[in-house]
Protein backbone atom coordinates (compact mmCIF):
# COMPACT_ATOMS: atom_id res chain seq x y z
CA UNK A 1 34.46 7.23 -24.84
CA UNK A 2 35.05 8.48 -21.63
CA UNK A 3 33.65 7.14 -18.14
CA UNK A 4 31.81 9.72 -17.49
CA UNK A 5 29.96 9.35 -21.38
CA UNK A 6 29.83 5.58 -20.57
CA UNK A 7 27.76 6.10 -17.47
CA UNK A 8 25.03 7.76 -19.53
CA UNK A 9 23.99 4.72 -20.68
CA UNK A 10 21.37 2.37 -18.09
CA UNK A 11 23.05 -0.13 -15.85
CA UNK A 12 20.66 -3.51 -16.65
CA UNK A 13 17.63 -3.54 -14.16
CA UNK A 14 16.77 -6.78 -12.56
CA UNK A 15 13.32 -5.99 -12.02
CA UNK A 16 12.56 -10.17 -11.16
CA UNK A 17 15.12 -10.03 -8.68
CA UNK A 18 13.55 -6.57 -7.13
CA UNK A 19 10.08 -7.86 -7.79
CA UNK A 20 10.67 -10.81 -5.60
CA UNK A 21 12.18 -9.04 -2.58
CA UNK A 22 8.92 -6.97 -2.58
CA UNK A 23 6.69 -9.67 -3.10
CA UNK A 24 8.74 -10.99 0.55
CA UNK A 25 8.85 -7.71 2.29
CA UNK A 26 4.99 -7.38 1.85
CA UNK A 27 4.25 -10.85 2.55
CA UNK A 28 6.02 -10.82 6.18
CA UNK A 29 4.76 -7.25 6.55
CA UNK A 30 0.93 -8.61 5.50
CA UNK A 31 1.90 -11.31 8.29
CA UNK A 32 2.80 -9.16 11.07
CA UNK A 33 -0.26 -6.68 10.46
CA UNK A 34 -2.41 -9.72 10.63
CA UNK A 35 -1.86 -10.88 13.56
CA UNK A 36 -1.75 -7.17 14.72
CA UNK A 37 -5.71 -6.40 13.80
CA UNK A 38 -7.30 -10.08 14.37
CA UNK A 39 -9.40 -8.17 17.19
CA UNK A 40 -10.30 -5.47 14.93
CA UNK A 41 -11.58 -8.06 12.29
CA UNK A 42 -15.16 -8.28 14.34
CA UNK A 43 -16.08 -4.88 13.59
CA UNK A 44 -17.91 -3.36 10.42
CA UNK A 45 -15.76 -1.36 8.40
CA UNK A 46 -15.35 0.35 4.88
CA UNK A 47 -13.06 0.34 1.51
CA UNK A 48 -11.82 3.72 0.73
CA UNK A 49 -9.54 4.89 -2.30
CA UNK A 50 -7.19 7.60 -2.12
CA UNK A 51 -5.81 9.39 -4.98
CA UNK A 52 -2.84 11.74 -4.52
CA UNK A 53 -0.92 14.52 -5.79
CA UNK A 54 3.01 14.39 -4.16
CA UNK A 55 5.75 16.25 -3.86
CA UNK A 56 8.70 13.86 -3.74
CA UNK A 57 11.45 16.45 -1.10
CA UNK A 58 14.21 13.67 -1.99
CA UNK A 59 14.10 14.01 -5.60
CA UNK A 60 16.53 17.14 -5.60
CA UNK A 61 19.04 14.91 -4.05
CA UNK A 62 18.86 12.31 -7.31
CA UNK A 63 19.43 15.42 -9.41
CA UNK A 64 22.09 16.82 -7.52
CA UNK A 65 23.72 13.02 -7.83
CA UNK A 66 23.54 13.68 -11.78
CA UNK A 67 24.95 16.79 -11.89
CA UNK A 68 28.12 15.90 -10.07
CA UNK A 69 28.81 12.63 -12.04
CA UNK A 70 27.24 13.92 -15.39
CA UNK A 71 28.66 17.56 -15.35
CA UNK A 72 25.00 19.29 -15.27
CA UNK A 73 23.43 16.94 -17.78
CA UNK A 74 20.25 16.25 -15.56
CA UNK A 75 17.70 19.06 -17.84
CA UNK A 76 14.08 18.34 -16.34
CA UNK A 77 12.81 17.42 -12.98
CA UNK A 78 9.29 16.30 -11.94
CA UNK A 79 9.04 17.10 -8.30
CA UNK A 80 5.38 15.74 -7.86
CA UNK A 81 4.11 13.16 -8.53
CA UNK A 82 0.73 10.76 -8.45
CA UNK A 83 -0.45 8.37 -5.43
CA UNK A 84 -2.41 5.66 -5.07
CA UNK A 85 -3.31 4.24 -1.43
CA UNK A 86 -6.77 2.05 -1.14
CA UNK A 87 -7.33 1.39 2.72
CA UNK A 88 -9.75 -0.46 4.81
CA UNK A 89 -10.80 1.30 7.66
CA UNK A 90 -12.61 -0.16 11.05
CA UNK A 91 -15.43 1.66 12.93
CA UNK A 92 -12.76 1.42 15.85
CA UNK A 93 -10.29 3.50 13.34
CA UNK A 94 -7.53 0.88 12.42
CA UNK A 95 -6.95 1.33 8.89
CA UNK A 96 -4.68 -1.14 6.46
CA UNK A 97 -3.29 1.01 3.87
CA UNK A 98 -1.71 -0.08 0.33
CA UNK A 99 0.61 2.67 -1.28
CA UNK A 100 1.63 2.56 -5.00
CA UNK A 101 3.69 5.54 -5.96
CA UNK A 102 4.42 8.50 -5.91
CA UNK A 103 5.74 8.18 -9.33
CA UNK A 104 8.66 10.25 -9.54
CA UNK A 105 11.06 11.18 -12.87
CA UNK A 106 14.25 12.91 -14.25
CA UNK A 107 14.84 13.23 -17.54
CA UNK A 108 16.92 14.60 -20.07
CA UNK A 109 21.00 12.96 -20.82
CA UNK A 110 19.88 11.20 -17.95
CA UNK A 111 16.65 9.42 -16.77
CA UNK A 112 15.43 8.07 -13.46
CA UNK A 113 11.78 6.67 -12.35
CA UNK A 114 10.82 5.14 -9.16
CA UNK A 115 7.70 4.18 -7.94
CA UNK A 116 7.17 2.97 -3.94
CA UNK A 117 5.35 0.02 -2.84
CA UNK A 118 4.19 -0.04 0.57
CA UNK A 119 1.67 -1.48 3.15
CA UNK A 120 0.94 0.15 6.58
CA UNK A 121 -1.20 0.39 9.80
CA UNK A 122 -2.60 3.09 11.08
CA UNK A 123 -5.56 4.99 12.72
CA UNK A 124 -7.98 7.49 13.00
CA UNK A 125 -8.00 9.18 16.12
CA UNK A 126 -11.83 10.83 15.66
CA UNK A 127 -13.73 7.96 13.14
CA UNK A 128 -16.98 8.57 13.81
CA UNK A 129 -16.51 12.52 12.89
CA UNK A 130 -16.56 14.34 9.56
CA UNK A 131 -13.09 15.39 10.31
CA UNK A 132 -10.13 13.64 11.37
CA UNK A 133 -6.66 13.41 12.26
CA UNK A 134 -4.99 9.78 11.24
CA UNK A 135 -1.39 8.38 11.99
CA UNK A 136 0.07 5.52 9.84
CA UNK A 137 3.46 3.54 9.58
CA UNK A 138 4.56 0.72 8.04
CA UNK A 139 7.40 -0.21 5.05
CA UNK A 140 8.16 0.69 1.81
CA UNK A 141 10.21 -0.18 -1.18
CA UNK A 142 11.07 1.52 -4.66
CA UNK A 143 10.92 -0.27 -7.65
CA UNK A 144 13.09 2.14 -9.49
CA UNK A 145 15.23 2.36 -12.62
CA UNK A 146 17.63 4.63 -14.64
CA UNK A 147 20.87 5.59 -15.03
CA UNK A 148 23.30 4.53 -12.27
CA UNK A 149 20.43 2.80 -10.78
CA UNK A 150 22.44 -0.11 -8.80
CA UNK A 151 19.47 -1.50 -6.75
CA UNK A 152 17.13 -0.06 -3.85
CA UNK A 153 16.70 -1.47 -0.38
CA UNK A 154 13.28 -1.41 2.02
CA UNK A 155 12.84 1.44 4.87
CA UNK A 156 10.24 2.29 7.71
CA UNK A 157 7.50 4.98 6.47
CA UNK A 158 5.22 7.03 9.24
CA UNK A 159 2.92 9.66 7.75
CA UNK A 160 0.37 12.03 9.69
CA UNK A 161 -2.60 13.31 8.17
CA UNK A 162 -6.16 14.49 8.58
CA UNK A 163 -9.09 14.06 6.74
CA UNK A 164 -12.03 16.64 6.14
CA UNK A 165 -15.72 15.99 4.98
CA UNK A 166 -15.68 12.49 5.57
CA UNK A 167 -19.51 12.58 5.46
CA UNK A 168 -19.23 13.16 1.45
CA UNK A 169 -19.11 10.54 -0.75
CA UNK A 170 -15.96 12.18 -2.27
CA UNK A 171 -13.57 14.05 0.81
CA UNK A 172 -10.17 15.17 0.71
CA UNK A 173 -6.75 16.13 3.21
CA UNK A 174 -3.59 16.09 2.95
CA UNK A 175 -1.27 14.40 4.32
CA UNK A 176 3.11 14.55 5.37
CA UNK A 177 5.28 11.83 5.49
CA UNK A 178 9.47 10.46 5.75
CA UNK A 179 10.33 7.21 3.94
CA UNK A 180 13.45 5.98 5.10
CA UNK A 181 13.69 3.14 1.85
CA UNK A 182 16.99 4.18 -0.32
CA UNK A 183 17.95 3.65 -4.02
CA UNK A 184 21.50 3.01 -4.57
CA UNK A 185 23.05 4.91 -7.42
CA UNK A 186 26.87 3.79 -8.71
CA UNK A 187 28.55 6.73 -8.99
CA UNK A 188 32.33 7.72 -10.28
CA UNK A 189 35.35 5.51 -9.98
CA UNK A 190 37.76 7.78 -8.09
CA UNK A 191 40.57 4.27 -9.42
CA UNK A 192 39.77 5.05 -12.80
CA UNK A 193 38.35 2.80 -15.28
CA UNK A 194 34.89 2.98 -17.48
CA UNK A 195 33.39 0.19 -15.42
CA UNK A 196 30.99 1.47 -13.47
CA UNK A 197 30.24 -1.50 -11.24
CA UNK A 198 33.46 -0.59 -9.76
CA UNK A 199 32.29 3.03 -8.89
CA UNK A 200 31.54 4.15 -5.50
CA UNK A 201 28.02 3.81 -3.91
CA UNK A 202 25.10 6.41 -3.26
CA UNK A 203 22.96 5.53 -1.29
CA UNK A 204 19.73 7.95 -1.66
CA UNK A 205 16.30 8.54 -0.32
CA UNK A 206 14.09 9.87 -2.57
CA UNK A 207 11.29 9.61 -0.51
CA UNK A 208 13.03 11.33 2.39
CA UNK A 209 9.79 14.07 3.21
CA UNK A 210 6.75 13.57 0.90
CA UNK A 211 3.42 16.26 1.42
CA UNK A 212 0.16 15.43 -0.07
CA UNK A 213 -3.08 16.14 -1.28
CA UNK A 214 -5.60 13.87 -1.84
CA UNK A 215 -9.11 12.75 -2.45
CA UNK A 216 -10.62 10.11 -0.84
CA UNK A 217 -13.90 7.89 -2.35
């Protein structure tokens, strides 16, 4: 078996280890937004929950990773994918975002799946109208998995967006976005050898422009 066969196979995912770094990264970043929107906490506000549909503009750069080390073996790519963000927004228009996904997947010889984390601030320029324009930053990381997959490392995230129809129970928008948070691939050992911890490095970011569409209850 060549390397190249070899490498077809998952590298072990240490999702504890992964796990733990997130469950850090969001408890500074819960910190620091904290003490950020104490003022805010005296006004009346509102839950919301945003469901999303994504397209993921770094994914093509995953595949493109495959089909150099794999000789074309990546066969199907999911561009879009499915986001969940519930937020708290203030009458003043702060709003504290959580961001699970947008799930993203190859598959075929070779398989890949991430799925972001993230927390951020933002606000809503116009909060008292049915329609709105909103900023938001904050971090992210990707809990992802696959072939190659060597680890992932946390990144800044700033999205612009508007809402319409907020005066509905059930509105929508859309909303565009860069995520600077890379996954690390191990790629070809240009030494030789079938180990592939000894390969070179790629870091990627999948999340590298994201555009959605959502609904918001």
């Amino acid at each position: 078996m060549d390397f190249h066969e070899s490498m077809l196979g998952q590298r072990p995912f240490y999702l504890g280890e992964t796990m733990l770094k997130t469950r850090h990264l969001l408890a500074r970043t819960a910190c620091a937004l904290s003490l950020a929107v104490l003022p805010a906490f005296a006004q009346e506000g509102s839950m919301h929950y945003s469901l999303g549909v994504t397209y993921v503009g770094g994914l093509q750069d995953v595949v493109d990773f495959y089909n150099t080390e794999h000789n074309g073996s990546t066969s199907t790519l999911i561009p879009v994918g499915v986001r969940f963000s519930p937020y708290y927004e203030f009458k003043n228009g702060l709003r504290l975002n959580l961001d699970l996904g947008p799930l993203a997947m190859v598959a075929g010889d070779v398989n890949f799946t991430d799925v972001p984390l993230g927390a951020t601030i933002g606000y809503a320029f116009a909060p008292s109208s049915d329609d709105t324009a909103y900023i938001r930053v904050g971090v992210r990381q990707h809990m992802a998995s696959g072939s190659d997959v060597d680890g992932s490392s946390a990144g800044l995230f700033a999205a612009l967006g508007t809402d319409f129809s907020r005066d509905r129970r059930v509105h929508w928008g859309f909303e565009v976005a860069v995520d600077t948070a890379t996954v690390d691939f191990r790629g070809y050992n240009p030494a030789g050898g079938n180990d592939p911890l000894n390969g070179t490095l790629h870091s990627i970011k999948p999340g590298k422009f994201l555009a959605s569409v959502q609904v918001t209850f």
